[in-house]
Protein backbone atom coordinates (compact mmCIF):
# COMPACT_ATOMS: atom_id res chain seq x y z
CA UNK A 1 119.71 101.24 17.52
CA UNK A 2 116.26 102.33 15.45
CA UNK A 3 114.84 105.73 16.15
CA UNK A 4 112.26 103.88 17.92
CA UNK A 5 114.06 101.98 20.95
CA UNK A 6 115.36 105.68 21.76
CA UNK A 7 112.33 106.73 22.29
CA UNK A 8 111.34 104.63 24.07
CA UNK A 9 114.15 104.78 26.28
CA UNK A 10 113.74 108.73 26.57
CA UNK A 11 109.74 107.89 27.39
CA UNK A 12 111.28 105.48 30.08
CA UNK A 13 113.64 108.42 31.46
CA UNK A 14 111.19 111.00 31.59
CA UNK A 15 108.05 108.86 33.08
CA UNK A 16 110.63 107.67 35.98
CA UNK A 17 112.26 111.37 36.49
CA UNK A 18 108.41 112.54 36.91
CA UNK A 19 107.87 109.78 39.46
CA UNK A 20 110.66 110.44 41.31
CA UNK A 21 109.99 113.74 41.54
CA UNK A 22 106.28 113.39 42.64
CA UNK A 23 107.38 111.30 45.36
CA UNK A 24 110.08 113.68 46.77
CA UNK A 25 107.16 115.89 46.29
CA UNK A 26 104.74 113.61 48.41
CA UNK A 27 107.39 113.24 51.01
CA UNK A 28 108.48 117.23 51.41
CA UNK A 29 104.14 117.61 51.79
CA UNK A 30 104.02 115.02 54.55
CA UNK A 31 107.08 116.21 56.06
CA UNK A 32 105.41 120.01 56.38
CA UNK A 33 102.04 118.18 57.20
CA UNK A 34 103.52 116.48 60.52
CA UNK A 35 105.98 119.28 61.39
CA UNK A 36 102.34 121.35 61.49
CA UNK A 37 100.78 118.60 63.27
CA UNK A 38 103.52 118.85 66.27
CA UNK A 39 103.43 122.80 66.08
CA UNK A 40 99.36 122.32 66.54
CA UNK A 41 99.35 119.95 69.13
CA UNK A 42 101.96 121.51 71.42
CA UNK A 43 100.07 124.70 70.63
CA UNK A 44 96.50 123.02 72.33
CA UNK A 45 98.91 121.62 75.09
CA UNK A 46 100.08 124.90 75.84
CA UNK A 47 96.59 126.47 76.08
CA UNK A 48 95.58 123.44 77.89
CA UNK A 49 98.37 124.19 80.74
CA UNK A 50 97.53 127.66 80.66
CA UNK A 51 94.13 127.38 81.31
CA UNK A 52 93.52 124.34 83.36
CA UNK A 53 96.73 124.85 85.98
CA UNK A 54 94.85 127.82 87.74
CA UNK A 55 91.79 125.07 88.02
CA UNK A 56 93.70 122.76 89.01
CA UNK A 57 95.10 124.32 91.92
CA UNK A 58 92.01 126.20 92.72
CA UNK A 59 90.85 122.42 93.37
CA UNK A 60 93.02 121.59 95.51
CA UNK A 61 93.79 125.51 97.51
CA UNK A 62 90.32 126.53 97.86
CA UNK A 63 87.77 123.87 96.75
CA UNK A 64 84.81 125.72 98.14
CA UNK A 65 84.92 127.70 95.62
CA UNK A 66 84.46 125.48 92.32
CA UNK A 67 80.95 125.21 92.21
CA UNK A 68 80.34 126.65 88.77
CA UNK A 69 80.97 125.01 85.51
CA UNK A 70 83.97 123.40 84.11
CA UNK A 71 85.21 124.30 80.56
CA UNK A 72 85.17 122.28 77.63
CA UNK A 73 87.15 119.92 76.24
CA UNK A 74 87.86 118.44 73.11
CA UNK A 75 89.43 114.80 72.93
CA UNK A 76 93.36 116.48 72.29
CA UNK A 77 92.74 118.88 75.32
CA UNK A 78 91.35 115.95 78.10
CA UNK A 79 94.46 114.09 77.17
CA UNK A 80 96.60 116.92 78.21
CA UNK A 81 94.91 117.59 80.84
CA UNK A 82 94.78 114.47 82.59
CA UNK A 83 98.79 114.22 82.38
CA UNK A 84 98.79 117.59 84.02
CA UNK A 85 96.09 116.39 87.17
CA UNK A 86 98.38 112.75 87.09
CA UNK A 87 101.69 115.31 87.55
CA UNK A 88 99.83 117.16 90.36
CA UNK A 89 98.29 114.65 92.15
CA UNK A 90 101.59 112.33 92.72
CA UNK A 91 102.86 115.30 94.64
CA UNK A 92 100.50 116.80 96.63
CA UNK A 93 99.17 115.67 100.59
CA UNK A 94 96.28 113.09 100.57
CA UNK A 95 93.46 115.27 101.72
CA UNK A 96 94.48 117.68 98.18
CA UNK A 97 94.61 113.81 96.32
CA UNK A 98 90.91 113.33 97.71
CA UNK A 99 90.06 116.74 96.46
CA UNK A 100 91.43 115.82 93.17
CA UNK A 101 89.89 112.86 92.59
CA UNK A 102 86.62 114.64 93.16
CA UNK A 103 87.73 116.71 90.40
CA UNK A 104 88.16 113.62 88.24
CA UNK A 105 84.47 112.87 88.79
CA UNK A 106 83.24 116.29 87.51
CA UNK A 107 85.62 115.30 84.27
CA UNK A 108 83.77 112.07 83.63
CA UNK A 109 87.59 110.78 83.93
CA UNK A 110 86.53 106.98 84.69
CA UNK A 111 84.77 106.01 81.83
CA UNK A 112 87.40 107.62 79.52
CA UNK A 113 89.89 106.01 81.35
CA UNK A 114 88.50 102.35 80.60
CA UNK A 115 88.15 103.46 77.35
CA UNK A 116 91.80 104.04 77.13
CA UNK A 117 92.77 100.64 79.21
CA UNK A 118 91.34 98.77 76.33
CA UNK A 119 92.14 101.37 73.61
CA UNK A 120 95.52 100.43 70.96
CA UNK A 121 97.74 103.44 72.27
CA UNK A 122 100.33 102.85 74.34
CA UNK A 123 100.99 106.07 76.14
CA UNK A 124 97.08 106.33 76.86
CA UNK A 125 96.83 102.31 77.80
CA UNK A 126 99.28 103.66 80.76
CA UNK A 127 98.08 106.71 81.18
CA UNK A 128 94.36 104.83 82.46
CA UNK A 129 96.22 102.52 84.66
CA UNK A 130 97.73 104.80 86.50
CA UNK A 131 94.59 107.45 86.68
CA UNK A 132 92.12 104.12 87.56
CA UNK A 133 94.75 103.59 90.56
CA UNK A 134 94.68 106.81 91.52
CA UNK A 135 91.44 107.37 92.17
CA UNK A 136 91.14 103.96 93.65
CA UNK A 137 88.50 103.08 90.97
CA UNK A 138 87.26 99.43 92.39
CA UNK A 139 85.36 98.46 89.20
CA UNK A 140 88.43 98.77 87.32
CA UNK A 141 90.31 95.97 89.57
CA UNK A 142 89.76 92.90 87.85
CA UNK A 143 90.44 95.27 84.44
CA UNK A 144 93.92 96.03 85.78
CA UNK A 145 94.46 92.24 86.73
CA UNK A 146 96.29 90.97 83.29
CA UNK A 147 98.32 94.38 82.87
CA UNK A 148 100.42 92.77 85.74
CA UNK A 149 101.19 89.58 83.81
CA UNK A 150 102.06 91.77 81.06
CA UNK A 151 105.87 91.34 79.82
CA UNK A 152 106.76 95.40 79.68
CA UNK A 153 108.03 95.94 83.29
CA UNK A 154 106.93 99.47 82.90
CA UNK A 155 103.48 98.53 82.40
CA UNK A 156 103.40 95.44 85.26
CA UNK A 157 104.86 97.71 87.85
CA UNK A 158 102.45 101.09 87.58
CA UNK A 159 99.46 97.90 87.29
CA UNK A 160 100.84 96.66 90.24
CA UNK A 161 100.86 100.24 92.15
CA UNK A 162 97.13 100.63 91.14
CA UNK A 163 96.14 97.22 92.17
CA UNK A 164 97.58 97.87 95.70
CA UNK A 165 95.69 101.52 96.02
CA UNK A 166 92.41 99.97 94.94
CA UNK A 167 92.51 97.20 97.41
CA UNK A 168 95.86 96.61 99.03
CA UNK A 169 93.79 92.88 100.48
CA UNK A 170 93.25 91.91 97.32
CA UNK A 171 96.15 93.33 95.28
CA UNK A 172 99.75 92.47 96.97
CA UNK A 173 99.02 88.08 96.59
CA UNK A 174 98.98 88.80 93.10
CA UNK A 175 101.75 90.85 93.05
CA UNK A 176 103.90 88.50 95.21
CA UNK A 177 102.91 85.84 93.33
CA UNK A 178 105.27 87.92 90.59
CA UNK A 179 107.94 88.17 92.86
CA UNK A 180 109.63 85.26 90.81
CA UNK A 181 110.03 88.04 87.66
CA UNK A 182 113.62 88.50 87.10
CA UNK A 183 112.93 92.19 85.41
CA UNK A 184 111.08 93.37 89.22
CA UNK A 185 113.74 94.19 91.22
CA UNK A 186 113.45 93.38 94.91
CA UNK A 187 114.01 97.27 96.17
CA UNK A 188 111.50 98.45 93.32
CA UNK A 189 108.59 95.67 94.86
CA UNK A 190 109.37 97.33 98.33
CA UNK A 191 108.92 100.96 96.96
CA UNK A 192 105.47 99.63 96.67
CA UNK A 193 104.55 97.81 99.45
CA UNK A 194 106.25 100.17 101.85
CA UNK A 195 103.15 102.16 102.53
CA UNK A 196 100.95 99.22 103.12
CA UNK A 197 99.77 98.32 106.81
CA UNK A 198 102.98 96.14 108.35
CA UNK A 199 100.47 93.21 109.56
CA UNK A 200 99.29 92.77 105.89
CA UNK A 201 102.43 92.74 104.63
CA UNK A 202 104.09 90.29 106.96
CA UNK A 203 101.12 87.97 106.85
CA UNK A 204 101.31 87.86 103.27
CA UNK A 205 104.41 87.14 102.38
CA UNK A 206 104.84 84.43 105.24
CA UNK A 207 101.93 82.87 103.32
CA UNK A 208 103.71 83.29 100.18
CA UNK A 209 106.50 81.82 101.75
CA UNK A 210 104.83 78.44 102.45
CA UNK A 211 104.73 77.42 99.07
CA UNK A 212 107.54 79.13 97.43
CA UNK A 213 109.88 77.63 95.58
CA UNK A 214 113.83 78.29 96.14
CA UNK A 215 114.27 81.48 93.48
CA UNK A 216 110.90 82.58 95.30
CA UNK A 217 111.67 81.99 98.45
CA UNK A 218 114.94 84.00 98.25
CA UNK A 219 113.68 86.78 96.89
CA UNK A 220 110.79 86.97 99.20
CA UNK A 221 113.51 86.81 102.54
CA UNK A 222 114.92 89.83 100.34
CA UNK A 223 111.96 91.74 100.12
CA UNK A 224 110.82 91.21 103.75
CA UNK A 225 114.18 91.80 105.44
CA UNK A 226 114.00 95.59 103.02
CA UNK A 227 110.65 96.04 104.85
CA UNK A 228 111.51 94.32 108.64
CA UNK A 229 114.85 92.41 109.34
CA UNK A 230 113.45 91.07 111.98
CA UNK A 231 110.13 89.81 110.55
CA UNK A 232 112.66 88.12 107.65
CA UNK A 233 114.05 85.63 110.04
CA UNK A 234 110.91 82.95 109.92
CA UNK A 235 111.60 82.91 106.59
CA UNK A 236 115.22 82.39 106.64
CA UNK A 237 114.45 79.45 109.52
CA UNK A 238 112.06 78.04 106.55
CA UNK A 239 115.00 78.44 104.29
CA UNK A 240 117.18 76.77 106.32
CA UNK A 241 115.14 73.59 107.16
CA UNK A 242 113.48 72.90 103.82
CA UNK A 243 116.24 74.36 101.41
CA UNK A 244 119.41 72.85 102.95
CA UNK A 245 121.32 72.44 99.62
CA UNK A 246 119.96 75.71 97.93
CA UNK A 247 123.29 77.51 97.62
CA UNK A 248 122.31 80.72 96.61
CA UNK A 249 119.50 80.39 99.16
CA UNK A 250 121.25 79.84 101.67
CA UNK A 251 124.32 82.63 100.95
CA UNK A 252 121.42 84.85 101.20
CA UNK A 253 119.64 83.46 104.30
CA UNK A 254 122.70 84.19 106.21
CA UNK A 255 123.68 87.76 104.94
CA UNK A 256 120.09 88.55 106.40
CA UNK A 257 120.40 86.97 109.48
CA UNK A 258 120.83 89.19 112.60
CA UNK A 259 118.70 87.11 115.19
CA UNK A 260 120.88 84.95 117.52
CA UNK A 261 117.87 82.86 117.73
CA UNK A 262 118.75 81.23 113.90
CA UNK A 263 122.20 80.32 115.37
CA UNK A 264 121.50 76.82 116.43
CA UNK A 265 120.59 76.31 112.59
CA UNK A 266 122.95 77.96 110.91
CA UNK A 267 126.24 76.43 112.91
CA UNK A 268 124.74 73.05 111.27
CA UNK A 269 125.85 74.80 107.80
CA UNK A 270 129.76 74.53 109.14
CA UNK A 271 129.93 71.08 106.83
CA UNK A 272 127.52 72.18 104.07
CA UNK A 273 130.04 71.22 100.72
CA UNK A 274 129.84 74.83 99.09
CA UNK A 275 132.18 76.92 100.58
CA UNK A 276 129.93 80.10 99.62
CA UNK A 277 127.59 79.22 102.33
CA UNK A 278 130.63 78.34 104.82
CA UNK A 279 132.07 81.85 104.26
CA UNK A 280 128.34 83.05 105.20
CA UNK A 281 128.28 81.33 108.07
CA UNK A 282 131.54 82.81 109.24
CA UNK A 283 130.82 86.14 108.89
CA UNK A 284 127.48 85.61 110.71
CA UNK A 285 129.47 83.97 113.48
CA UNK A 286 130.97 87.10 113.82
CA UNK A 287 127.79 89.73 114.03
CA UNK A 288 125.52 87.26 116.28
CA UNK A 289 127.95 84.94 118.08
CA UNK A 290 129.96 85.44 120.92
CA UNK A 291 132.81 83.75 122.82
CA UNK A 292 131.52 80.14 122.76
CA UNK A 293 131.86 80.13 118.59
CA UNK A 294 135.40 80.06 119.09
CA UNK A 295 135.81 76.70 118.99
CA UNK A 296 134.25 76.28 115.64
CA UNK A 297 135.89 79.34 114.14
CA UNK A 298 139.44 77.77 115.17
CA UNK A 299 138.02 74.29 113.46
CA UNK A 300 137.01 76.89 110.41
CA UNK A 301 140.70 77.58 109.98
CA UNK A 302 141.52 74.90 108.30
CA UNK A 303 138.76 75.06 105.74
CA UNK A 304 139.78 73.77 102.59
CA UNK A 305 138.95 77.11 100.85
CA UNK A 306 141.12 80.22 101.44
CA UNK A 307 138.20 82.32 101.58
CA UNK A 308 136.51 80.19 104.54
CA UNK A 309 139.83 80.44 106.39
CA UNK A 310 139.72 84.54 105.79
CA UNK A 311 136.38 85.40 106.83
CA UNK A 312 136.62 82.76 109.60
CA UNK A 313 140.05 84.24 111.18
CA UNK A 314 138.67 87.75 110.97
CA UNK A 315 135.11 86.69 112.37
CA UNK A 316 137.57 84.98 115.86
CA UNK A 317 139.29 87.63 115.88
CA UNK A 318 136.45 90.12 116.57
CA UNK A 319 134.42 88.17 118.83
CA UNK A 320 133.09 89.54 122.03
CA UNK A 321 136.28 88.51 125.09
CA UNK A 322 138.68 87.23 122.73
CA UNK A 323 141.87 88.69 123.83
CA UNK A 324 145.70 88.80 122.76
CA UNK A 325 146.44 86.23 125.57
CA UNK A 326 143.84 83.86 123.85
CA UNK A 327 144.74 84.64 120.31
CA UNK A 328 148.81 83.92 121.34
CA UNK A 329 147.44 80.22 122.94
CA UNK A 330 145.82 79.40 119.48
CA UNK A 331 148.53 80.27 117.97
CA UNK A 332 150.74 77.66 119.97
CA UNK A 333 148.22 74.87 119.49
CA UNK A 334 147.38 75.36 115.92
CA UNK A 335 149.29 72.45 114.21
CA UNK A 336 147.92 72.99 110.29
CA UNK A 337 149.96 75.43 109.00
CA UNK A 338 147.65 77.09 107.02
CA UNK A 339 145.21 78.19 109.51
CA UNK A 340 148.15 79.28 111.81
CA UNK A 341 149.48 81.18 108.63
CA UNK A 342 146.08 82.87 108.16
CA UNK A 343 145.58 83.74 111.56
CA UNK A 344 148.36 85.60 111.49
CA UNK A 345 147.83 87.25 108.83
CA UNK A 346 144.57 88.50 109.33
CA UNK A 347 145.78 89.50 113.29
CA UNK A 348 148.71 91.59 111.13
CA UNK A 349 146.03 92.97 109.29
CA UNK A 350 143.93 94.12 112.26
CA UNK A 351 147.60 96.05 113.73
CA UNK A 352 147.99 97.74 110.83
CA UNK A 353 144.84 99.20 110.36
CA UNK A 354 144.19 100.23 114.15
CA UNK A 355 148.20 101.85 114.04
CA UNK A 356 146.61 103.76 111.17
CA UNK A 357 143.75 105.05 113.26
CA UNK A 358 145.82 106.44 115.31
């Protein structure tokens, strides 16, 4: 090899041992450069807390006395201090809310808030839907609108809460009309509509209702029967005459039913082909019906499906004036084998556990 390849190679060497070692260089600067940016800006949120909590409860103790100036704020110190009023406002009564969202107006909060709501940030995109709800900012509804079509349930859900404290009218059809999202549970949609007058809410979803399709529909008797069981049963009536082969429907219609006045409706369901539904309708027999549903329990017991025959032996067994003197003549007259062996079984059952009562 000539004296000249080598150095060349030794040129090579050297130019990429320098490179290498400005870049670790570059790296340990930017590494110091953000650890300083995180001691800074948790040093301004520390001297925001310290200086605006006082405020902030002086707002809300003893209001009549804020009548001077506010301090100033940089961009860095509003942020923080709007998470701190957000933090305080969720838990105090509403007249110290109202007090606080008069407070909001003296910070000019709304228009930075829409400024945010259309900004790139995340944290600050959420941070103005729930501040706009809070205050109950009207001119902000139709703004909040497509954040509850929006995918992140996180986001959909707080847009949803500040739709329904702007204008609860306006705000729970659209939300229902969501009520088909898979990533909304049922329990979290009541959370938000609990508060909401009970005539609105009944109305609405009855509408809803009308024009629901079967997922919908389910959820929906779901939702109401969290709110009211007794203003769910319309909806499981509508269930039950429009959706009569909507399994899953149905299994649900029936584990909300408690008003004897669905029973008519749901004894029809004794010859419906999925024996999920017949097991439903069994153990509804048994919290609504009384002694004239024997008959079709004893018909029950010879359900093709073991589970039918369970739930419908346990169901006869606890009606209202069945007696061991009745039980003993089924017994007799039972000629398929299989209900009379599950009858027995679940009577043996029913011994054991009351001699272990007592």
């Amino acid at each position: 090899m000539s004296d000249t390849h080598s150095d060349v190679i030794v040129q090579l060497v050297w130019y990429s041992s320098a490179v290498l070692l400005l870049m670790t260089l570059a790296l340990l600067l930017l590494t110091l450069f953000m650890h300083y940016e995180r001691r800074q800006r948790e040093k301004s949120r520390l001297q925001a807390t310290e200086q605006w909590t006082p405020i902030l409860f002086s707002w809300i103790y003893s209001p009549e006395e804020n009548t001077g100036p506010l301090p100033q704020l940089n961009a860095e110190g509003f942020g923080f201090v709007v998470q701190l009023w957000l933090q305080l406002e969720q838990t105090v009564r509403v007249s110290a809310s109202s007090r606080l969202a008069e407070l909001a107006q003296r910070l000019h909060l709304i228009p930075v808030m829409k400024q945010w709501l259309h900004g790139y940030s995340t944290d600050k995109k959420l941070t103005a839907i729930m501040a706009l709800g809070i205050v109950q900012e009207k001119s902000a509804f139709a703004e909040l609108l497509p954040h509850v079509l929006d995918k992140r349930t996180i986001f959909s859900l707080v847009a949803a809460r500040a739709l329904l404290s702007i204008d609860a009218k306006l705000g729970l059809p659209v939300i229902l009309s969501q009520i088909y999202r898979d990533d909304w549970s049922v329990s979290r949609v009541a959370g938000l509509l609990v508060r909401l007058p009970h005539d609105l809410i009944v109305r609405s979803i009855t509408e809803c209702a009308e024009k629901a399709t079967a997922k919908e529909l389910r959820r929906l008797i779901k939702l109401m029967y969290i709110l009211s069981p007794i203003d769910s049963q319309p909806l499981i009536q509508h269930a039950l005459v429009h959706y009569p082969d909507e399994m899953e429907l149905l299994t649900t219609a029936f584990a909300c039913a408690v008003s004897p006045d669905l029973l008519p409706l749901l004894r029809q369901q004794v010859t419906n082909p999925q024996w999920e539904v017949r097991v439903q309708l069994a153990k509804a027999l048994a919290r609504l019906g009384d002694s004239s549903d024997a008959p079709l329990l004893v018909k029950m017991l010879s359900d093709p499906n073991w589970w039918v025959r369970y739930r419908s032996a346990q169901s006869l067994i606890s009606l209202p004036g069945i007696d061991d003197a009745q039980l003993q003549l089924w017994q007799q007259q039972l000629t398929d084998p299989f209900a009379l062996a599950i009858l027995l079984q679940v009577k043996e059952e029913q011994q054991r556990q009351q001699q272990g009562r007592t």
